[in-house]
N, C-alpha and C. Protein backbone atom coordinates (compact mmCIF):
# COMPACT_ATOMS: atom_id res chain seq x y z
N UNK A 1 66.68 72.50 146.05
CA UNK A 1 66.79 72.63 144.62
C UNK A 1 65.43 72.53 143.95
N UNK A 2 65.08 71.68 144.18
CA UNK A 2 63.36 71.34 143.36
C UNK A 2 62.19 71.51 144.80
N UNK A 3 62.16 72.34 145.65
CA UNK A 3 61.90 72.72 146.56
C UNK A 3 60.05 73.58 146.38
N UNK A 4 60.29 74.70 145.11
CA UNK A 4 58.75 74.84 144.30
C UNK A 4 58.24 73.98 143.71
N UNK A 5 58.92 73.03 143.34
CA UNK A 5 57.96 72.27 141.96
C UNK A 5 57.59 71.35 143.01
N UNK A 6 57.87 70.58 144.03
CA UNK A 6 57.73 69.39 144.76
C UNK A 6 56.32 69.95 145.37
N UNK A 7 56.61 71.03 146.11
CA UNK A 7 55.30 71.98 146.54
C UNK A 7 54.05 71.71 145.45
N UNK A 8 54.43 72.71 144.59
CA UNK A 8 53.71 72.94 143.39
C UNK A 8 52.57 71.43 143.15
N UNK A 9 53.47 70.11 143.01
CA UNK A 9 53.03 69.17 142.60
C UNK A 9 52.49 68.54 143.74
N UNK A 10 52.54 68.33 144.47
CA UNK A 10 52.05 68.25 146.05
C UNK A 10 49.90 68.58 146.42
N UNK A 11 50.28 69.88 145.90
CA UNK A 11 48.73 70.63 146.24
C UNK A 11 48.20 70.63 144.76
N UNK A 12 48.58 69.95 143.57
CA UNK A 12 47.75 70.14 142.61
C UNK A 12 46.72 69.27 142.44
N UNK A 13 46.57 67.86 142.83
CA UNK A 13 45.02 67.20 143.50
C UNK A 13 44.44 68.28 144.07
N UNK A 14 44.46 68.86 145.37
CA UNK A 14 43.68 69.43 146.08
C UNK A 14 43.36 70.77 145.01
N UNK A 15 44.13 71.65 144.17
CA UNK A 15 43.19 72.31 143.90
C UNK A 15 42.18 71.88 142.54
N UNK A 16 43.08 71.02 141.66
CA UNK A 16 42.49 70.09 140.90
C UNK A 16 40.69 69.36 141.21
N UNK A 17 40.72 69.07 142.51
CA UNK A 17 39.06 68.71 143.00
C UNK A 17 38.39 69.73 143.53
N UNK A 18 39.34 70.81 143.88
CA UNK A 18 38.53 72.43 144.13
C UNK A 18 37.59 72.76 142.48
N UNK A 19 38.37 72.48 141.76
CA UNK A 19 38.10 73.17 140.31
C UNK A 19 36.71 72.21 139.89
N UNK A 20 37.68 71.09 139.86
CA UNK A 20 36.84 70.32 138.83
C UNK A 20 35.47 69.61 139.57
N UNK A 21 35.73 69.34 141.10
CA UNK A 21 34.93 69.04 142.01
C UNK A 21 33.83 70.07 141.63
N UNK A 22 33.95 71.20 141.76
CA UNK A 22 32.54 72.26 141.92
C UNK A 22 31.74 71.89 140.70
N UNK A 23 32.59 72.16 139.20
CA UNK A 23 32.39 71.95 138.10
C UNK A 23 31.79 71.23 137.88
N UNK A 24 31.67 69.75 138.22
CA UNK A 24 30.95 68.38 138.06
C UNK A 24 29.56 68.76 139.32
N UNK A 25 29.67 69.13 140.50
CA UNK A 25 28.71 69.32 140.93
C UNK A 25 27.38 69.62 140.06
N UNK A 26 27.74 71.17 139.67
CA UNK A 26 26.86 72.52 138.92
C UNK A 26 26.85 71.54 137.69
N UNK A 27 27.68 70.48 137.16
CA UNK A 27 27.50 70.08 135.73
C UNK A 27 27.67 70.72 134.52
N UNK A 28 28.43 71.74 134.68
CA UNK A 28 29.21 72.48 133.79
C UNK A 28 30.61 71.94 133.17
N UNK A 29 30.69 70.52 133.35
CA UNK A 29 31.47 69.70 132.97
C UNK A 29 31.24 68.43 132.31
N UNK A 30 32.26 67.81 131.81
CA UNK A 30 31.70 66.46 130.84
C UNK A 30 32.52 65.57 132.06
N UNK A 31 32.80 65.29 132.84
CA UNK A 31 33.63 64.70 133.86
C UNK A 31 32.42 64.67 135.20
N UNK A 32 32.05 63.26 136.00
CA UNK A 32 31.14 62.80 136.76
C UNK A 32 32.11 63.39 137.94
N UNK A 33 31.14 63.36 139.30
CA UNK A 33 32.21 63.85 140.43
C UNK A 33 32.86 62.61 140.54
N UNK A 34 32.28 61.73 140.77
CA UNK A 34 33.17 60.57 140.88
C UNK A 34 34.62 60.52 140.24
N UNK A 35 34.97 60.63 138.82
CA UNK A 35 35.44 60.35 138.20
C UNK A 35 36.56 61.43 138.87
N UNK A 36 35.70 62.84 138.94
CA UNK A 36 36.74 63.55 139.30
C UNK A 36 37.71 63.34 140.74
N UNK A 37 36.80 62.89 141.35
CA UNK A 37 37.56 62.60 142.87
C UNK A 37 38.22 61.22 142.50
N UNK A 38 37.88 60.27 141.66
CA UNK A 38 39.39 59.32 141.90
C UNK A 38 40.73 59.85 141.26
N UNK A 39 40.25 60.70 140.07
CA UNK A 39 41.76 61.22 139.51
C UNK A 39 42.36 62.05 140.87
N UNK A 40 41.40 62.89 141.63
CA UNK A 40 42.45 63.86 142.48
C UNK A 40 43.33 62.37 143.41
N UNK A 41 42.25 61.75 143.99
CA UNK A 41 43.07 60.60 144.49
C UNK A 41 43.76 60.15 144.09
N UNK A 42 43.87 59.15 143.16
CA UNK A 42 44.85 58.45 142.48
C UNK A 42 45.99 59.38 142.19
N UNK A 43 45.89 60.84 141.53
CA UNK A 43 47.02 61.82 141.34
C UNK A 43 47.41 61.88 142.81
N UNK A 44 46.61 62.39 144.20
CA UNK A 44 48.00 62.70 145.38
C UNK A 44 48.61 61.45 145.79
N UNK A 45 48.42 60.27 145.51
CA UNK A 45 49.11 59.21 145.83
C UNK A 45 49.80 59.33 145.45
N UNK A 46 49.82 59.00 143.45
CA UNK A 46 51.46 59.59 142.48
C UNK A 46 52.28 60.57 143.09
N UNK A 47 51.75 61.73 143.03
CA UNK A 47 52.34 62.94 142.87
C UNK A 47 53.28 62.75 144.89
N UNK A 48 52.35 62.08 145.64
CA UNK A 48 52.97 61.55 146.90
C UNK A 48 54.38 61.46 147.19
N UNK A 49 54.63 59.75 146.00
CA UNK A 49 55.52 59.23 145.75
C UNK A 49 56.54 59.75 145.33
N UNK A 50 56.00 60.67 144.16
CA UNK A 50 57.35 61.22 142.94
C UNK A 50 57.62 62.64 144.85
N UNK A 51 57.08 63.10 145.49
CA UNK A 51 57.07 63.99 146.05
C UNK A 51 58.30 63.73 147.34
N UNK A 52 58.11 62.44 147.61
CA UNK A 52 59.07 61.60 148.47
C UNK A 52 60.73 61.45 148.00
N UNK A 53 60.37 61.18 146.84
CA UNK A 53 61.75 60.94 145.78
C UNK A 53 62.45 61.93 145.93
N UNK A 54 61.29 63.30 145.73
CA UNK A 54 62.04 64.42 145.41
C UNK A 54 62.77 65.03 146.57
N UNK A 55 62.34 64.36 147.84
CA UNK A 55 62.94 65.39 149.18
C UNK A 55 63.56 64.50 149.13
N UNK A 56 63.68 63.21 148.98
CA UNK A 56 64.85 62.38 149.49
C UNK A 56 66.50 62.81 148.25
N UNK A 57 65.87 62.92 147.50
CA UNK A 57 67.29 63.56 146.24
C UNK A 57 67.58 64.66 147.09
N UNK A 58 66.49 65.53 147.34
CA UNK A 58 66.99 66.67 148.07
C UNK A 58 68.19 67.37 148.70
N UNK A 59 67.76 65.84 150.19
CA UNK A 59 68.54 65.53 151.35
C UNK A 59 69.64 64.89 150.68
N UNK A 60 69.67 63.95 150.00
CA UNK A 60 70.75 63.32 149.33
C UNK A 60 71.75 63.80 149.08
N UNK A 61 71.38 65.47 148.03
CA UNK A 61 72.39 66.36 147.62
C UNK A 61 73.01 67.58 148.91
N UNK A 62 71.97 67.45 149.44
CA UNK A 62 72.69 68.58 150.46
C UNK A 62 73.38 67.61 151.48
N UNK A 63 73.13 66.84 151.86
CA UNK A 63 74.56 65.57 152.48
C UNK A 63 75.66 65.72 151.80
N UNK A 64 75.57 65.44 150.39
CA UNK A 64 77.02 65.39 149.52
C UNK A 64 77.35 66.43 149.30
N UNK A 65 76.85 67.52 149.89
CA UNK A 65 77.79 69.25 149.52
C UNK A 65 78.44 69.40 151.05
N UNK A 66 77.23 68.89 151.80
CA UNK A 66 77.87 69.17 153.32
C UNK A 66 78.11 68.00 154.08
N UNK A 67 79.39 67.26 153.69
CA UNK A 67 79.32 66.54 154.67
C UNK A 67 79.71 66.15 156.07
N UNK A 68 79.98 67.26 156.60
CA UNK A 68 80.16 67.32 158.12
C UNK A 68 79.20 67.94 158.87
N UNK A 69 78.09 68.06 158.10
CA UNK A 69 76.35 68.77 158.70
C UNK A 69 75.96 67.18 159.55
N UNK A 70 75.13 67.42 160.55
CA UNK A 70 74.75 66.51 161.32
C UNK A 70 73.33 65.82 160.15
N UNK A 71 73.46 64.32 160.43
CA UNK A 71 72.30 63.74 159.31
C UNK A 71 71.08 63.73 160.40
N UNK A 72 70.38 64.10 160.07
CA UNK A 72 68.79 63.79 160.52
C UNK A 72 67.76 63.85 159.68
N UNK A 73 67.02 62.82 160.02
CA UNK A 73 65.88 62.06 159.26
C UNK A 73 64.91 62.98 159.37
N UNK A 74 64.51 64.06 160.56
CA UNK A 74 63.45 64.66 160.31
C UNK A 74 62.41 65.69 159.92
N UNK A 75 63.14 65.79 158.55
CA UNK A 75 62.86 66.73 157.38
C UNK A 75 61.91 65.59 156.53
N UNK A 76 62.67 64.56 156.60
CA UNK A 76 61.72 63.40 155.75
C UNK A 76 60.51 62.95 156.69
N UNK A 77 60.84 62.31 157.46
CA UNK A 77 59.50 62.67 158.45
C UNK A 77 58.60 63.32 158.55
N UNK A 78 58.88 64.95 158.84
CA UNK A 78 57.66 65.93 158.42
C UNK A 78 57.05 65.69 157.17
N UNK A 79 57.92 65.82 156.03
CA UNK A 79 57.37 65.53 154.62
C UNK A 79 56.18 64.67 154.55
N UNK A 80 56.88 63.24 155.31
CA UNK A 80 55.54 61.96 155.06
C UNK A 80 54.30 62.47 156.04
N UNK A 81 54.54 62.89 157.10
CA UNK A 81 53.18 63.11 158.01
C UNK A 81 52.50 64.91 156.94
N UNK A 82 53.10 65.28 156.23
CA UNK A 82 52.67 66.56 155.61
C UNK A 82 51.84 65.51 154.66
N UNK A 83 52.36 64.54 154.05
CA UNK A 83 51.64 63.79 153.10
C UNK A 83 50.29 63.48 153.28
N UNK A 84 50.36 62.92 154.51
CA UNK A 84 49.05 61.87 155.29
C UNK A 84 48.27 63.16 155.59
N UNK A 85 48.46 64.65 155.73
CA UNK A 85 47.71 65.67 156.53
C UNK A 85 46.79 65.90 154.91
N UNK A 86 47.60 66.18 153.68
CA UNK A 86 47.01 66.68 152.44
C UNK A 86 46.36 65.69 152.23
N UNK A 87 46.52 64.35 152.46
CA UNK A 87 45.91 63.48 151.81
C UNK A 87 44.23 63.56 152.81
N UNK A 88 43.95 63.81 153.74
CA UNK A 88 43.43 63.88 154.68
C UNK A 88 42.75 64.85 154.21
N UNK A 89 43.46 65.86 153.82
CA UNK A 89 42.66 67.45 153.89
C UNK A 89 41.87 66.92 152.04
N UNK A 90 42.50 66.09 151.09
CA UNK A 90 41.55 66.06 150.09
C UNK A 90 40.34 64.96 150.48
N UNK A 91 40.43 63.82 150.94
CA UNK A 91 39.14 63.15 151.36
C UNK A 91 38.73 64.27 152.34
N UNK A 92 38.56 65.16 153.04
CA UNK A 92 37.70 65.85 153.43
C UNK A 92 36.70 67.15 151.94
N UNK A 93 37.66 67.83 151.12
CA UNK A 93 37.27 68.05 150.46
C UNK A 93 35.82 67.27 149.75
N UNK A 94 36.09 66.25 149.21
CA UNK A 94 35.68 65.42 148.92
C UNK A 94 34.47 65.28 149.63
N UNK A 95 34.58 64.65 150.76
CA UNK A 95 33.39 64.32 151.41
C UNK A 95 32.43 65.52 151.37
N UNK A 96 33.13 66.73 151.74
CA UNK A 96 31.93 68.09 151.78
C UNK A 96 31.21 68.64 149.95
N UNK A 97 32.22 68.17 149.18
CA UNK A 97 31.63 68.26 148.32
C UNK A 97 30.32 67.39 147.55
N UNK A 98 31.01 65.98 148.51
CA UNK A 98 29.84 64.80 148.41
C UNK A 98 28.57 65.38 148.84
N UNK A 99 28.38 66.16 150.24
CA UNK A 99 27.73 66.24 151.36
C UNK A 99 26.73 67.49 150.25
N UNK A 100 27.43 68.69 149.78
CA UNK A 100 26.90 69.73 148.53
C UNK A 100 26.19 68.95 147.80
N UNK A 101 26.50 67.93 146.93
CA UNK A 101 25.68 67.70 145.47
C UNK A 101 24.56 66.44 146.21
N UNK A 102 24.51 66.21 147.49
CA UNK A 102 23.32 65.24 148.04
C UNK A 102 22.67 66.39 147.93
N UNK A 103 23.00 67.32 148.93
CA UNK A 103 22.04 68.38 149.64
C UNK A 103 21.44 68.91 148.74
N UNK A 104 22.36 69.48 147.00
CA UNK A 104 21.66 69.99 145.92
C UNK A 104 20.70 69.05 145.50
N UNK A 105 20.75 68.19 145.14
CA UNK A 105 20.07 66.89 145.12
C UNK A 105 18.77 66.52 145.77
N UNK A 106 18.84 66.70 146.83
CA UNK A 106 17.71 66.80 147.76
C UNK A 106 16.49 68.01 147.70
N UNK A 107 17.13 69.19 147.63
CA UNK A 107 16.47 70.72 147.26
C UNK A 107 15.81 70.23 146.00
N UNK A 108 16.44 69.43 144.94
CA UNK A 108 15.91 69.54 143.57
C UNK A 108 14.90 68.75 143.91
N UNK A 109 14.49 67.36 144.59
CA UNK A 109 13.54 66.69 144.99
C UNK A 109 12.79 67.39 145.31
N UNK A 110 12.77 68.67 146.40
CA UNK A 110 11.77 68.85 146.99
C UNK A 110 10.78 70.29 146.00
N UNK A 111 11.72 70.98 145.11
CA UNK A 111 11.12 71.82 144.73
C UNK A 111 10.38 70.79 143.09
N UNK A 112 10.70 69.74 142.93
CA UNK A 112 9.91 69.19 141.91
C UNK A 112 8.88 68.58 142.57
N UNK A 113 8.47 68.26 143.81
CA UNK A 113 7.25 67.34 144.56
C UNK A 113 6.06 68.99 144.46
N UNK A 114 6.81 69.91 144.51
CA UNK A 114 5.55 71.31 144.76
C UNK A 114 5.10 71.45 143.48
């Protein structure tokens, strides 16, 4: 039932620090990277939770339409290890974007020492 939006809300940290991550790099923004990478964080944790809720209502409702379907847990399962993989895949974001604004950082050092 809520099958897009759970998605939807799921990957919007990750592209959320795609956007705003670059943005704060280049400084074409009023938002520090920092600032920006704890909101993506702090948002996939939320958005985690409400994301959990939502497959578990899910499963909930398709139990109570079918109830002579065999119950298994591991739809919810995948979900949580899908969790821990995005959450994974944004601290990597993160870090490479960290790894960009040193390296820009560094270039700017060296072309102001010439």
């Amino acid at each position: 039932m809520l099958g897009i939006i759970s998605l939807i809300l799921i990957l919007l940290p990750i592209i959320f620090q795609f956007i705003y991550g670059t943005k704060a790099i280049y400084k074409t923004t009023s938002l520090k990277f920092v600032n920006v990478s704890l909101i993506s964080f702090a948002a996939q944790i939320l958005l985690s939770i409400v994301y959990y809720y939502i497959s578990y209502y899910n499963f909930s409702k398709y139990f109570e339409e079918h109830p002579n379907a065999t119950r298994c847990g591991t739809g919810l399962a995948a979900s949580i290890f899908g969790l821990f993989f995005l959450i994974a895949v944004l601290i990597g974001v993160i870090l490479v974007q960290y790894i960009i604004m040193i390296w820009k950082k560094y270039r700017m050092s060296l072309k102001a020492d010439n």
